[in-house]
Protein backbone atom coordinates (compact mmCIF):
# COMPACT_ATOMS: atom_id res chain seq x y z
CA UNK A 1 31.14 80.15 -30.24
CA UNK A 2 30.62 76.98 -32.10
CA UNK A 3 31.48 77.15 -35.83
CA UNK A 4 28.81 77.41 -38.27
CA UNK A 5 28.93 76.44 -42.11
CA UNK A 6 27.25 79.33 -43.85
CA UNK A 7 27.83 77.82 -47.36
CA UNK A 8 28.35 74.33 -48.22
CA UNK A 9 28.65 71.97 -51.23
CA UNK A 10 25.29 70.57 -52.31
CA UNK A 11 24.48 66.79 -51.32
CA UNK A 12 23.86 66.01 -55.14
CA UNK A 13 27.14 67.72 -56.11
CA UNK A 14 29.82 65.34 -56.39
CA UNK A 15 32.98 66.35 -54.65
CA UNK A 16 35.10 66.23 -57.27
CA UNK A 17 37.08 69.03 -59.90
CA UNK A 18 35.30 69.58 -63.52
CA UNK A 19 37.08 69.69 -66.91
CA UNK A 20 34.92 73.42 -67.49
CA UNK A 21 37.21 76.67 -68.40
CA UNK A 22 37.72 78.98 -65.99
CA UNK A 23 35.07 81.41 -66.13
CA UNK A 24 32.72 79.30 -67.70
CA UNK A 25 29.03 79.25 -66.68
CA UNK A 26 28.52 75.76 -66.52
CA UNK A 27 29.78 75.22 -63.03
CA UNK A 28 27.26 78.24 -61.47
CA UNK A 29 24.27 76.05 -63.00
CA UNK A 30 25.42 72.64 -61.92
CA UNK A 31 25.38 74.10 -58.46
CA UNK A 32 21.69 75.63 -59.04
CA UNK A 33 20.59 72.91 -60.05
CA UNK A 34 22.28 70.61 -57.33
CA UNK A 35 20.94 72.87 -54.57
CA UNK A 36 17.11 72.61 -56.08
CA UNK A 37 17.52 68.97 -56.10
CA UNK A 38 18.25 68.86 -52.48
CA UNK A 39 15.79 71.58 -51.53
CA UNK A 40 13.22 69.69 -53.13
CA UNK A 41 13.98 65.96 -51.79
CA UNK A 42 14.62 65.05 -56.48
CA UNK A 43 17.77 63.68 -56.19
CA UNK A 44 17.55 60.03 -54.80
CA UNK A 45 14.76 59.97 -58.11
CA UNK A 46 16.11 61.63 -60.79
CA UNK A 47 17.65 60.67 -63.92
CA UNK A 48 19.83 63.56 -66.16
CA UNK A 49 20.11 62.95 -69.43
CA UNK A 50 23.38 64.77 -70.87
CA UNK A 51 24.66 65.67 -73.96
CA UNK A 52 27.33 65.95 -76.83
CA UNK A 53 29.14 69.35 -76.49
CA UNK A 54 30.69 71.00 -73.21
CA UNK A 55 28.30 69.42 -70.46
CA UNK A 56 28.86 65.79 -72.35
CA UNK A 57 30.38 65.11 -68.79
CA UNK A 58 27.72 66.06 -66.48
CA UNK A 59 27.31 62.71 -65.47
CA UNK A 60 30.42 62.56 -63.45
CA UNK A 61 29.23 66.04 -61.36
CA UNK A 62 25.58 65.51 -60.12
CA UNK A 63 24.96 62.73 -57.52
CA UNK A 64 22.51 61.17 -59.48
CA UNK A 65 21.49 58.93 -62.12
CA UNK A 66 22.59 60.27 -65.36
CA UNK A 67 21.76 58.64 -69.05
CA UNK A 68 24.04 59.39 -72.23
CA UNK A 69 22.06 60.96 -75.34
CA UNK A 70 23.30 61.08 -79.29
CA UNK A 71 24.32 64.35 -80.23
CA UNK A 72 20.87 66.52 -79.70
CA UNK A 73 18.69 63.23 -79.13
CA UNK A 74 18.46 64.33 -74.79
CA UNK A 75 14.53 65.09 -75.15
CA UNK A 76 14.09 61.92 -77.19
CA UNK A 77 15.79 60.04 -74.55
CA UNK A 78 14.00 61.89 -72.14
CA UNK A 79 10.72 61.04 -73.25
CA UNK A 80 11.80 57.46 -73.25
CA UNK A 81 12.85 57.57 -69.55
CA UNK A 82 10.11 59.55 -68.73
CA UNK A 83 7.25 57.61 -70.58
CA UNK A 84 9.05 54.21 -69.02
CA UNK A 85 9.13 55.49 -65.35
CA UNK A 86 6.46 58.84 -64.77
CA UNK A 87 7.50 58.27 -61.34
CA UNK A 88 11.49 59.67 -61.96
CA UNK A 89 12.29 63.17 -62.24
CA UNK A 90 13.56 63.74 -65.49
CA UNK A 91 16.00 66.38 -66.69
CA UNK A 92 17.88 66.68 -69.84
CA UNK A 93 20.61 69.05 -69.84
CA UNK A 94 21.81 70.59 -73.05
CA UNK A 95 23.92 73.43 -74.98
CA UNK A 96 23.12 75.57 -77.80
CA UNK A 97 25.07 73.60 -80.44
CA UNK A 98 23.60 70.48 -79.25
CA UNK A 99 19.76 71.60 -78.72
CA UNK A 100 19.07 74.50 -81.67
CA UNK A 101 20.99 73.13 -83.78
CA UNK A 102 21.41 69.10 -84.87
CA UNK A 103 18.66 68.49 -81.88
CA UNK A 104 16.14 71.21 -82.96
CA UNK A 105 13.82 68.91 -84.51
CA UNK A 106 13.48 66.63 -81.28
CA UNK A 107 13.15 69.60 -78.55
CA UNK A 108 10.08 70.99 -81.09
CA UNK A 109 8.49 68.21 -81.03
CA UNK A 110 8.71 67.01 -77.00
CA UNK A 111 7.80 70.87 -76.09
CA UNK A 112 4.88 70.08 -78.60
CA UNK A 113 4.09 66.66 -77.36
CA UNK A 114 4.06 68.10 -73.69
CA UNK A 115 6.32 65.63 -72.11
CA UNK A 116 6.56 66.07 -68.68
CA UNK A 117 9.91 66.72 -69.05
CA UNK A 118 12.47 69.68 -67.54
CA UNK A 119 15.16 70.91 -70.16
CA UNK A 120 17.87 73.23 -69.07
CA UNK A 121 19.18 74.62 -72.02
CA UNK A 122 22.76 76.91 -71.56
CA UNK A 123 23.31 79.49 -74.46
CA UNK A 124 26.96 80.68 -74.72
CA UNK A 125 26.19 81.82 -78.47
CA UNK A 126 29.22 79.60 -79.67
CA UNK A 127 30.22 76.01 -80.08
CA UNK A 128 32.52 75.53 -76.90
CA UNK A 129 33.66 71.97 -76.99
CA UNK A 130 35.11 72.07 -80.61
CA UNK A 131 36.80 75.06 -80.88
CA UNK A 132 34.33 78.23 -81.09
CA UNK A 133 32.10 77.75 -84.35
CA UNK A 134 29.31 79.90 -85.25
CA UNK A 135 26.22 78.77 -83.80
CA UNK A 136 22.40 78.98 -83.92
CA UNK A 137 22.23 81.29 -81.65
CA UNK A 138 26.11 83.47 -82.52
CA UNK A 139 24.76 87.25 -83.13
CA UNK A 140 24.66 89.17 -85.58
CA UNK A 141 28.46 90.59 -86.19
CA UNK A 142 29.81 88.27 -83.56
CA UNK A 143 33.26 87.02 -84.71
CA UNK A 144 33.86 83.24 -84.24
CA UNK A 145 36.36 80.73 -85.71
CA UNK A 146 33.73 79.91 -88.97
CA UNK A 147 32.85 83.67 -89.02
CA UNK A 148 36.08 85.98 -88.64
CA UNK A 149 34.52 88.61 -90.05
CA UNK A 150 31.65 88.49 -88.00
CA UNK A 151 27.96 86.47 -88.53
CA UNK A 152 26.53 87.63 -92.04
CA UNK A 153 22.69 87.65 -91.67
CA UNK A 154 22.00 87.83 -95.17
CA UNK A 155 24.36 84.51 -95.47
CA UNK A 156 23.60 82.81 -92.20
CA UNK A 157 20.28 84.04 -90.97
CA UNK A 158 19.30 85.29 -87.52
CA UNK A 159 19.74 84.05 -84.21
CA UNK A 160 17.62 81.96 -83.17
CA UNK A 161 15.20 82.38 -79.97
CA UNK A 162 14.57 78.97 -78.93
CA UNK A 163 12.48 80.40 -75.40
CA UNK A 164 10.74 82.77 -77.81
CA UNK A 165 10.05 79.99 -80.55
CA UNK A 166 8.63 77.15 -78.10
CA UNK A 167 6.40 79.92 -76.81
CA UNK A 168 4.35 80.07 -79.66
CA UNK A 169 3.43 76.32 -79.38
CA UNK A 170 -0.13 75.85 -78.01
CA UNK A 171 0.78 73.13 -76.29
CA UNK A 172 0.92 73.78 -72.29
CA UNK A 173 4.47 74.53 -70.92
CA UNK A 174 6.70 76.70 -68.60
CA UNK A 175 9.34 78.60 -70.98
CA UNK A 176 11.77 81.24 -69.30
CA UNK A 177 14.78 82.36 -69.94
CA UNK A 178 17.53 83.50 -67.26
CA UNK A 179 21.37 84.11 -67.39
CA UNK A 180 24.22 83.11 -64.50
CA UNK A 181 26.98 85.76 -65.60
CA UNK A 182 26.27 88.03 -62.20
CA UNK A 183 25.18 86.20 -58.50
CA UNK A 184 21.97 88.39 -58.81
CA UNK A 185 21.40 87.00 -62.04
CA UNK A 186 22.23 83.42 -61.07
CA UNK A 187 19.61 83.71 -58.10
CA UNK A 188 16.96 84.89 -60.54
CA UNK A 189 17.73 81.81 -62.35
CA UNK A 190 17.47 79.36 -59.58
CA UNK A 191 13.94 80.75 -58.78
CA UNK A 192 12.96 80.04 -62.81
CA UNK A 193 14.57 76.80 -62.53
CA UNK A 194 12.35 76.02 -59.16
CA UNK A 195 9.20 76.90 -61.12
CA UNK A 196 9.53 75.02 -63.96
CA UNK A 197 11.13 71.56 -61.63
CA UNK A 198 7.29 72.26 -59.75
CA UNK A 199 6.05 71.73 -63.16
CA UNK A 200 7.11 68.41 -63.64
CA UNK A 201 6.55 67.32 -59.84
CA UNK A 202 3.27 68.33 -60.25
CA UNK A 203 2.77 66.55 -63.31
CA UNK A 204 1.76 69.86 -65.08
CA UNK A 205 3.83 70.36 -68.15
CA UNK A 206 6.87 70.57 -70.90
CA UNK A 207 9.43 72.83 -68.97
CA UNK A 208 12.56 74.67 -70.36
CA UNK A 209 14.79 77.23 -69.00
CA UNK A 210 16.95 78.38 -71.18
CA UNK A 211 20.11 80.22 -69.59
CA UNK A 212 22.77 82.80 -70.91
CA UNK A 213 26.58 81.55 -70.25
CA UNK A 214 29.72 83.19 -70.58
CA UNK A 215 32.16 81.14 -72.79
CA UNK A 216 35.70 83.61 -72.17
CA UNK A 217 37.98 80.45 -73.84
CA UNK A 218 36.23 80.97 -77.12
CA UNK A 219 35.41 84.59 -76.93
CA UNK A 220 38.94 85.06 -76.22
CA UNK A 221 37.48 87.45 -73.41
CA UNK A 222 38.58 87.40 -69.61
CA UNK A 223 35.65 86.66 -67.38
CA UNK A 224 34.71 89.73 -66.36
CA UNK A 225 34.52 91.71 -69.63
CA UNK A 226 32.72 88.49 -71.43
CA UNK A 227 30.03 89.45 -68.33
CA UNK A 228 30.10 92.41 -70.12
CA UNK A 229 29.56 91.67 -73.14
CA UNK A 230 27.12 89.26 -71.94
CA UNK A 231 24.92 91.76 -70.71
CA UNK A 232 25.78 94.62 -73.62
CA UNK A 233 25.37 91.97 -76.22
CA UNK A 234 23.38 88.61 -75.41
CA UNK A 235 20.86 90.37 -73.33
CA UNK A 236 19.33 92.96 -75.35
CA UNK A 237 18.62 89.58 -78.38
CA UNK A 238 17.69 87.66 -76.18
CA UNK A 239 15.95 89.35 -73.37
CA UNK A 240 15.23 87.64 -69.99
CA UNK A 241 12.15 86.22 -67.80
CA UNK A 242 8.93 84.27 -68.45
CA UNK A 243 7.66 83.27 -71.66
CA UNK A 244 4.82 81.08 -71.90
CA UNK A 245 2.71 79.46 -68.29
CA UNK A 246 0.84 76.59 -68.06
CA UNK A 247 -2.84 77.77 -66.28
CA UNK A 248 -2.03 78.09 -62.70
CA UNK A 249 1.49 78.70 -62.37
CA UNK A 250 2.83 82.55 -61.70
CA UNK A 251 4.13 84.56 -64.38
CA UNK A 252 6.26 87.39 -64.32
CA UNK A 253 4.38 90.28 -66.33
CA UNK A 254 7.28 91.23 -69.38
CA UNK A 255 6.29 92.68 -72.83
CA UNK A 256 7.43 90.95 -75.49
CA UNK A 257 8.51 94.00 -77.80
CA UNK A 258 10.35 93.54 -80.83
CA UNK A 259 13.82 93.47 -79.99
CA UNK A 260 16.44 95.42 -82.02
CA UNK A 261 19.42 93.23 -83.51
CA UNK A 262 22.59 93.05 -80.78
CA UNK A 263 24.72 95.44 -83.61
CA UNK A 264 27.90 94.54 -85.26
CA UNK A 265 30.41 94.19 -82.46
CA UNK A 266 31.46 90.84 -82.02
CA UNK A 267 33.05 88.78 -79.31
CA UNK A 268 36.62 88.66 -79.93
């Protein structure tokens, strides 16, 4: 029989090793992404904007144009790229540290602008690149090198939900959230991630897709019990699936209950 390839590396996937952590999400969404850029005939058109933090190398993974961005300035620079050239496909790829924190201000205001923009935005609850500080989104009680006792609310404040926050804008947009710790999960995410890159072909809307990583360097967790806590921790804060639909475009019916806080055990 002749061989067959069941499983291949995607055309707009460079060949070539990363500098991620073992373990660490990053690699599962460069690869979702990669295959939706071949499925849907984006890559010899797109342009990725990258950022400062763990991803601040994307540019050397994707087969495709790539643009640097300041530290949390990717929609800004997306807006440019996109305002200069409708005709690209433009997608700025960021982390937590980099887009709910110094960049907050600037994704706001393009999700409120409506650029026709697509923003993948990886939440690992923790700054990765430099070393495991608290972040915008670190929960409640979770322990990290600028909180070893845990995240103080009452110092700190809550979490915050930047899929729940852009929701509430009345500007039209695709907003779901997804997570890439477990291969069903990861396929749920590539089928968000298809919907909201339809949004921008079709020239429909703001998209972002915000996804839940494992970081197991600075949770000082092996993989598979940081996919634990991933799922007994991260998910019940920040729960997963569609948030906000531009007119047109399929939602996925979820309530949006209020959530109870993810308790006081922290990554460790």
């Amino acid at each position: 029989m002749p061989e067959t390839t069941a499983f291949s590396r995607p055309a707009a996937l460079l060949p070539v090793g990363t500098h991620y952590c073992p373990g660490c999400s990053h690699g599962v969404i460069h690869r979702l992404i990669a295959e939706l850029l071949d499925e849907l005939g984006l890559a010899r058109r797109t342009v990725g904007i990258a950022p400062v933090g763990c991803s601040v190398l994307a540019y050397n993974y994707f087969a495709t144009d790539f643009q640097e961005a300041s530290h949390g300035r990717a929609p800004a620079v997306a807006t440019g790229v996109k305002r200069a050239r409708p005709d690209l496909f433009v997608l700025a790829y960021q982390g937590d540290g980099d887009l709910a924190s110094i960049g907050a201000a600037e994704i706001l205001h393009c999700a409120n602008r409506g650029e026709k923009v697509s923003v993948v935005f990886v939440n690992n609850a923790t700054y990765g690149m430099t070393g495991g500080q608290m972040a915008p989104t670190t929960l409640p009680g979770q322990e990290t090198t600028t909180s070893p006792e845990g995240r103080d609310v009452e110092q700190a404040g809550y979490p915050i939900r930047i899929a729940e926050l852009l929701s509430t804008l009345r500007t039209p947009a695709f907003i779901a959230r997804a997570a890439a710790h477990t291969p069903r999960h990861a396929i749920q995410a590539k089928a968000l991630l298809r919907q909201a890159f339809r949004c921008q072909m079709e020239g429909r809307c703001f998209s972002l897709i915000e996804i839940l990583s494992i970081c197991p360097t600075n949770w000082k967790l092996p993989p598979d019990e940081a996919s634990r806590w991933l799922e007994r921790q991260m998910i019940p804060y920040y729960p997963l699936g569609v948030f906000k639909t531009p007119e047109g475009v399929d939602r996925a019916p979820r309530p949006l209950a209020t959530l109870p806080a993810a308790g006081r055990e922290g990554a460790r």
